[in-house]
PDB file of N, CA and C in Angstrom:
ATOM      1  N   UNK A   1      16.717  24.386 -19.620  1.00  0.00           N
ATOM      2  CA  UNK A   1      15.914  25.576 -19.542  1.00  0.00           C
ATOM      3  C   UNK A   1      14.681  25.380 -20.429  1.00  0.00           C
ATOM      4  N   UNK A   2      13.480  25.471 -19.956  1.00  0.00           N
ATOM      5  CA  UNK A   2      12.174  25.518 -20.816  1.00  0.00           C
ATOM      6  C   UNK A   2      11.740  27.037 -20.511  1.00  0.00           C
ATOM      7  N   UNK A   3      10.944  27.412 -21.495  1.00  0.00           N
ATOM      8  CA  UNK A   3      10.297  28.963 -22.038  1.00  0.00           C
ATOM      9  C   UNK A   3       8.244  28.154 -21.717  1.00  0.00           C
ATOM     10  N   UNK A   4       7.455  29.235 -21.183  1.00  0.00           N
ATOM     11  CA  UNK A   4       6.544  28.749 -20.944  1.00  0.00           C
ATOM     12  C   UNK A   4       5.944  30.401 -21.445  1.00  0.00           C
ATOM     13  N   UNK A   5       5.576  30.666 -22.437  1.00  0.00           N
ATOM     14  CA  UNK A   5       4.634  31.558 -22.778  1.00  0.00           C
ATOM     15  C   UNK A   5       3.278  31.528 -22.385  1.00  0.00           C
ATOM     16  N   UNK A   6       3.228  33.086 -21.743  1.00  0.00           N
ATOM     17  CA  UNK A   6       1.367  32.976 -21.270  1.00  0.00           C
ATOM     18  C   UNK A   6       0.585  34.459 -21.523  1.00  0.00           C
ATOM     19  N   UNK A   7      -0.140  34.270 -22.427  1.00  0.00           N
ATOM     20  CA  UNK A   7      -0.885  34.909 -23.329  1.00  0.00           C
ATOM     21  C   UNK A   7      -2.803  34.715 -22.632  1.00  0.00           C
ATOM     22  N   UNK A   8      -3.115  35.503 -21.288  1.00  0.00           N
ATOM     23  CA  UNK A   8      -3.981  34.822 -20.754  1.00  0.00           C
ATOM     24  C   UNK A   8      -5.733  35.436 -21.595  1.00  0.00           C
ATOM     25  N   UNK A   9      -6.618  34.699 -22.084  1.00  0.00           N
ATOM     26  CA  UNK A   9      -7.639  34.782 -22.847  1.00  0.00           C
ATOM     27  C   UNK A   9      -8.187  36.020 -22.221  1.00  0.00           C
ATOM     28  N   UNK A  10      -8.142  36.394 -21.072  1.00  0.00           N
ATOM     29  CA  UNK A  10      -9.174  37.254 -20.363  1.00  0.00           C
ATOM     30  C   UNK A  10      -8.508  38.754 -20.447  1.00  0.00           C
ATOM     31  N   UNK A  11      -7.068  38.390 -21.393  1.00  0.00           N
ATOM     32  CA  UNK A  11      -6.494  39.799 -21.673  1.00  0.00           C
ATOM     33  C   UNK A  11      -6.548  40.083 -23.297  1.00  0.00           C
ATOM     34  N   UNK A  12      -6.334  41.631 -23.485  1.00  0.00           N
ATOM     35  CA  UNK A  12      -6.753  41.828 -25.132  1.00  0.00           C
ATOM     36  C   UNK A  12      -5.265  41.032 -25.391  1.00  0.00           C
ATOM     37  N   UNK A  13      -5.417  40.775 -26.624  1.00  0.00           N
ATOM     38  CA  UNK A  13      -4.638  40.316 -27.770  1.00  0.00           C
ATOM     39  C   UNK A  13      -2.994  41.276 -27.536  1.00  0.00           C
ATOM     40  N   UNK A  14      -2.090  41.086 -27.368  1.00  0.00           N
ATOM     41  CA  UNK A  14      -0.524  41.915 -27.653  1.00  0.00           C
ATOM     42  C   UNK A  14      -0.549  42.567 -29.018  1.00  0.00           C
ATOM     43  N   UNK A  15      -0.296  44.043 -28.632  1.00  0.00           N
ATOM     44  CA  UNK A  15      -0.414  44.853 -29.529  1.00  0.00           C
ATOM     45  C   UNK A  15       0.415  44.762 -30.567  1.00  0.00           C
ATOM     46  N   UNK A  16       1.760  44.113 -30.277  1.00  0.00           N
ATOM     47  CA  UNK A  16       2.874  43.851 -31.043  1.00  0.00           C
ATOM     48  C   UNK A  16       3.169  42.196 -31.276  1.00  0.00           C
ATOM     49  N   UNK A  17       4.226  41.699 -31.382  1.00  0.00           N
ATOM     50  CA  UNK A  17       4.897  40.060 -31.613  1.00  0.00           C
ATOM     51  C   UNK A  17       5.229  39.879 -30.292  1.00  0.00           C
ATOM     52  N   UNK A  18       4.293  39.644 -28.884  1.00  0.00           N
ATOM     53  CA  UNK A  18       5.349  39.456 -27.992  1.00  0.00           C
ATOM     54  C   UNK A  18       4.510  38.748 -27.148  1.00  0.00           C
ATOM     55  N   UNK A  19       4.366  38.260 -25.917  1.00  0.00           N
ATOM     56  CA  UNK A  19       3.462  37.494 -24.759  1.00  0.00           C
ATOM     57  C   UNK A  19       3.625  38.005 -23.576  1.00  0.00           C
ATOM     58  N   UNK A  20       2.347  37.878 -23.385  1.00  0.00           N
ATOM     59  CA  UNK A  20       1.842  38.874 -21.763  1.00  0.00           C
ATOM     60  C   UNK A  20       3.230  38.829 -20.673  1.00  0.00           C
ATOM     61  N   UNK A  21       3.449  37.220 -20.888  1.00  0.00           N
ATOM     62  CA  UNK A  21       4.815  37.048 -19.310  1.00  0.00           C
ATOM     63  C   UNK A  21       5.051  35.967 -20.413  1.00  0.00           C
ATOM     64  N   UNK A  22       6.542  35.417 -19.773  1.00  0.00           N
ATOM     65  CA  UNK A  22       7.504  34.337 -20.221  1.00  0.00           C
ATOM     66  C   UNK A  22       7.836  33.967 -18.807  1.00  0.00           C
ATOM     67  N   UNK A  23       7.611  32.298 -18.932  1.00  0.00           N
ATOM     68  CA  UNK A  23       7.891  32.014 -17.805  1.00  0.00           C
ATOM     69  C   UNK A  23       9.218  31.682 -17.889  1.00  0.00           C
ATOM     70  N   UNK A  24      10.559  31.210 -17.096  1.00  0.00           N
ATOM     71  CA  UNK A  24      11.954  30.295 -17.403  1.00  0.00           C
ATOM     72  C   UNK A  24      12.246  29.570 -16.825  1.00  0.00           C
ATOM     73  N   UNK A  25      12.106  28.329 -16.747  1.00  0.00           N
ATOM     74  CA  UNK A  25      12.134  27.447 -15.753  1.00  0.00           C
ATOM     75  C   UNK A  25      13.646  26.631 -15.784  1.00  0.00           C
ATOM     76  N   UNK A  26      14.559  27.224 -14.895  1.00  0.00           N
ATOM     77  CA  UNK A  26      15.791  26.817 -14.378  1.00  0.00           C
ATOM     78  C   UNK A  26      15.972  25.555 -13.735  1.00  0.00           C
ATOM     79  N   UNK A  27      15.429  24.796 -13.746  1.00  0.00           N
ATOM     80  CA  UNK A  27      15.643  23.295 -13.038  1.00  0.00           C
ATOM     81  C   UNK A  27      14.934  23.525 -11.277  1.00  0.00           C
ATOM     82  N   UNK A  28      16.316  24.480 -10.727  1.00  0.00           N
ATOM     83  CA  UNK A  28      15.742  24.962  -9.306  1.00  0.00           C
ATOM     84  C   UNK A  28      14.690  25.922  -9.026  1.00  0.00           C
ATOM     85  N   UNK A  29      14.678  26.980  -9.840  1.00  0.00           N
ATOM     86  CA  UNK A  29      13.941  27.763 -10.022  1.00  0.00           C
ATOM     87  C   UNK A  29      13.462  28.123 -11.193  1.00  0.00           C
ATOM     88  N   UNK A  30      12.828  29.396 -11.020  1.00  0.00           N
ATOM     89  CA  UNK A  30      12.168  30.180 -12.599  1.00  0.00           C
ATOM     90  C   UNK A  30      12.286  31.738 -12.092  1.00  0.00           C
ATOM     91  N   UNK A  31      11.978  31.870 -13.311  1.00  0.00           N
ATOM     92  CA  UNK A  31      11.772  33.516 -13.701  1.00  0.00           C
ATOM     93  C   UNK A  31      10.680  33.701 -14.071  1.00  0.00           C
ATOM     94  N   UNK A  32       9.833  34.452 -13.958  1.00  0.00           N
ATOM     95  CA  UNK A  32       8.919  35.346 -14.968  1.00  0.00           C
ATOM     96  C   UNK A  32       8.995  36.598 -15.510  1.00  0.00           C
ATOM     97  N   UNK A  33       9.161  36.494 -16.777  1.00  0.00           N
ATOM     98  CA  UNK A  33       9.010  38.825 -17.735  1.00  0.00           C
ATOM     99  C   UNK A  33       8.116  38.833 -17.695  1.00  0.00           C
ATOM    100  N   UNK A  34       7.565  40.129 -17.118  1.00  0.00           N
ATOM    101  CA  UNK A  34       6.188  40.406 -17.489  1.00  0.00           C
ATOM    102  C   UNK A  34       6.440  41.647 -18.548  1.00  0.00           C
ATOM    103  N   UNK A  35       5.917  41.570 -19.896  1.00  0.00           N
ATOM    104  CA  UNK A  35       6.111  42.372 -20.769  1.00  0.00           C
ATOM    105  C   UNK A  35       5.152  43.116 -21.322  1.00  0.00           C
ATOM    106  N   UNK A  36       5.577  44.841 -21.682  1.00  0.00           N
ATOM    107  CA  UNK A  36       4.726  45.557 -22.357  1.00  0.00           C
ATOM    108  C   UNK A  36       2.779  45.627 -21.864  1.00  0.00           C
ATOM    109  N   UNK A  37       2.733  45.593 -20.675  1.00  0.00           N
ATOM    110  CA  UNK A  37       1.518  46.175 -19.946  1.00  0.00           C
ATOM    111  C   UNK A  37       0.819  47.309 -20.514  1.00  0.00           C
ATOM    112  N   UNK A  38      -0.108  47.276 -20.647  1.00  0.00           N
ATOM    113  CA  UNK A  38      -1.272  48.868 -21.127  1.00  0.00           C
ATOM    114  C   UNK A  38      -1.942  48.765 -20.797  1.00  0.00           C
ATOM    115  N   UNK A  39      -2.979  49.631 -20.616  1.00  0.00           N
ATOM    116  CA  UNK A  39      -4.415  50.176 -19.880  1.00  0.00           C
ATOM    117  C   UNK A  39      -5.193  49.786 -20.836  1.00  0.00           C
ATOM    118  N   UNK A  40      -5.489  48.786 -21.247  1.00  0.00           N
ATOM    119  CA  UNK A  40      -6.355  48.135 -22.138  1.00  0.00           C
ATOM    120  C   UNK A  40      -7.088  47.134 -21.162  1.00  0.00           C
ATOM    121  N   UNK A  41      -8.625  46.832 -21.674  1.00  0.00           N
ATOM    122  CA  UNK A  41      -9.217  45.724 -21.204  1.00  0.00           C
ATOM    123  C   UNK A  41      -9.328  44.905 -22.128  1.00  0.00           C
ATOM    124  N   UNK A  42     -10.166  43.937 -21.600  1.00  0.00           N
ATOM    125  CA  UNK A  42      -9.882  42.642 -21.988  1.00  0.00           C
ATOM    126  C   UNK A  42     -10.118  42.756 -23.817  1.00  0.00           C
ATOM    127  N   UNK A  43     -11.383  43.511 -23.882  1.00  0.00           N
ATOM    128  CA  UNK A  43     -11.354  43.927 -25.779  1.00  0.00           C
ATOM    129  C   UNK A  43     -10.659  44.361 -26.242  1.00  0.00           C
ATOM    130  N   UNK A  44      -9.520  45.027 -25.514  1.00  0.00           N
ATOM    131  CA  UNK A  44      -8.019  46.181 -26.180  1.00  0.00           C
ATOM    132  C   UNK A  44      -8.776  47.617 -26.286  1.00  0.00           C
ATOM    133  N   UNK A  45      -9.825  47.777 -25.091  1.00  0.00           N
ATOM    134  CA  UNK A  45      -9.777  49.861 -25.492  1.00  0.00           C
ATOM    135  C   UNK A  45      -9.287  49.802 -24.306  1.00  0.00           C
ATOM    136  N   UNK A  46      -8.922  51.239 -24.540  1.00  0.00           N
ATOM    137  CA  UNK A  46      -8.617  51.857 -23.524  1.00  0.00           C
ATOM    138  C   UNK A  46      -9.113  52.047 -22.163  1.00  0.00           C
ATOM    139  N   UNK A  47      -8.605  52.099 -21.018  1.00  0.00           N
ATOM    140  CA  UNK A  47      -9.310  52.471 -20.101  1.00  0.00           C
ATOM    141  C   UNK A  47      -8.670  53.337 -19.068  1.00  0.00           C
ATOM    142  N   UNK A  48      -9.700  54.925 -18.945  1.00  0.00           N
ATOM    143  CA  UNK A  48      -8.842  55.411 -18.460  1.00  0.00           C
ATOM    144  C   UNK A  48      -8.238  56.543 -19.035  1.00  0.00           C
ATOM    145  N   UNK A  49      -9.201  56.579 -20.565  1.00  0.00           N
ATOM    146  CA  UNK A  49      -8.675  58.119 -20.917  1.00  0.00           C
ATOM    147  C   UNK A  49      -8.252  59.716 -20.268  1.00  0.00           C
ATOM    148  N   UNK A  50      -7.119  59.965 -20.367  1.00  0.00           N
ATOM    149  CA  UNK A  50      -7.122  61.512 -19.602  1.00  0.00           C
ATOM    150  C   UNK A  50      -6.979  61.000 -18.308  1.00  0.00           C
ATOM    151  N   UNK A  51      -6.701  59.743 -17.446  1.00  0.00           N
ATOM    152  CA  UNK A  51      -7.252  59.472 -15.765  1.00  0.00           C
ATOM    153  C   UNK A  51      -5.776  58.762 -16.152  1.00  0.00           C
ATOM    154  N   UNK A  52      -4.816  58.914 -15.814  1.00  0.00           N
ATOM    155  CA  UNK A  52      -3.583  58.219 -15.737  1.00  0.00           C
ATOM    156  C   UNK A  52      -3.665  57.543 -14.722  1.00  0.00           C
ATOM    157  N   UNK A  53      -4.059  58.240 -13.027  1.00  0.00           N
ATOM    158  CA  UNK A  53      -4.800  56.757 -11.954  1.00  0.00           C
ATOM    159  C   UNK A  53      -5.121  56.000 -12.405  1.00  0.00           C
ATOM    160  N   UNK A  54      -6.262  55.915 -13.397  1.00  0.00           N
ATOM    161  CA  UNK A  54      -6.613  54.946 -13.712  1.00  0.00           C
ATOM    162  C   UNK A  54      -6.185  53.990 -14.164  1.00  0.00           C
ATOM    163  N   UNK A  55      -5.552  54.516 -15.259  1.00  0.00           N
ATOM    164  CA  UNK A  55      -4.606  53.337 -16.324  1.00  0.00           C
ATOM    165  C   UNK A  55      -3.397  52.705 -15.566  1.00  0.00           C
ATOM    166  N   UNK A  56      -2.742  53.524 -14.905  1.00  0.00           N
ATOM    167  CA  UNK A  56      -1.982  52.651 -13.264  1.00  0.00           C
ATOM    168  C   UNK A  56      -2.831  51.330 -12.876  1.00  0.00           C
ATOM    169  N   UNK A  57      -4.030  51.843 -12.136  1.00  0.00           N
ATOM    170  CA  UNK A  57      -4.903  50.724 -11.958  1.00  0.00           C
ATOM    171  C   UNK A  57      -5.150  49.774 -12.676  1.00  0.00           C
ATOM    172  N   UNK A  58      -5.267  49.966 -14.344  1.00  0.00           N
ATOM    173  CA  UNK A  58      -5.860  49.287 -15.513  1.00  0.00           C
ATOM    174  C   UNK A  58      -4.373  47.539 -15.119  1.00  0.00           C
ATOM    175  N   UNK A  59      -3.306  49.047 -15.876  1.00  0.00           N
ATOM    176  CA  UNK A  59      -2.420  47.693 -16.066  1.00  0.00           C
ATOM    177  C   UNK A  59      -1.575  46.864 -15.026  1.00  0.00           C
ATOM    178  N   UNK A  60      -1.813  47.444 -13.083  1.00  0.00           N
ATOM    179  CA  UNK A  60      -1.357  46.561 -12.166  1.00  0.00           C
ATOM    180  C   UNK A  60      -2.505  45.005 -12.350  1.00  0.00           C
ATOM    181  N   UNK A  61      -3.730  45.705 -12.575  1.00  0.00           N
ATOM    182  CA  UNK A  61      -4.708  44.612 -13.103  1.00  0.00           C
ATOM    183  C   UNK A  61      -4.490  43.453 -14.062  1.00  0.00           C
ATOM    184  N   UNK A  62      -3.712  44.089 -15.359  1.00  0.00           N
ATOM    185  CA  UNK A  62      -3.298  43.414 -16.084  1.00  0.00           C
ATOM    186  C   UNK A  62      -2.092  42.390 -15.677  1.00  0.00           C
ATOM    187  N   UNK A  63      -1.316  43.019 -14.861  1.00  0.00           N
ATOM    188  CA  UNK A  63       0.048  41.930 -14.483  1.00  0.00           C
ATOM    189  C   UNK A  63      -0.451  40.836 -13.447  1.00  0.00           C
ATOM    190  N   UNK A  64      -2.095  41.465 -12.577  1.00  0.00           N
ATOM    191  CA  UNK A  64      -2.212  40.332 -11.724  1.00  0.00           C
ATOM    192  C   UNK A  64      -2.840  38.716 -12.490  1.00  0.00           C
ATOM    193  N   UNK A  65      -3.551  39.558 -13.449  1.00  0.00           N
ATOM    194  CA  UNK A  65      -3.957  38.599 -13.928  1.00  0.00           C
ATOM    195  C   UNK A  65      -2.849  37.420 -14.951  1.00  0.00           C
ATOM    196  N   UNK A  66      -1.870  37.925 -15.473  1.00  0.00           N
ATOM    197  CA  UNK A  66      -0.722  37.498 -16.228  1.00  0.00           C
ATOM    198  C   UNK A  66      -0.374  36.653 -14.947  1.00  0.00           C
ATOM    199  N   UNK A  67       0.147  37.091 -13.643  1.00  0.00           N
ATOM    200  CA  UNK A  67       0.716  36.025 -12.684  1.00  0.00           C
ATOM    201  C   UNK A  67      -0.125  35.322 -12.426  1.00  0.00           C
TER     202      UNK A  67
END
């Protein structure tokens, strides 16, 4: 089993100790976590104040870019 952490530059910094996705690579297959998503851009503000659509939008953005 190998761990492939991905922390991608074009996203803000993890607010906490943790990485955007973990990849797991099972021999046959893998896994990916995608962890702790927010409506942050790439500088870490917010986006999307008061517009919860939005921030939906913000962080499906964020996971596409993580995959």
């Amino acid at each position: 089993m190998r761990l492939n952490y991905n922390n991608p530059e074009t996203l803000a910094t993890p607010v906490a100790r943790y990485s955007h996705a973990v990849r797991v690579d099972l021999g046959d297959g893998a896994l990916i976590f995608v962890c702790g998503q927010l409506p942050l851009d790439a500088t870490g503000a917010l986006v999307g104040e008061d517009d919860v659509a939005r921030q939906a939008e913000q962080v499906f953005d964020n996971i596409t870019e993580v995959l």
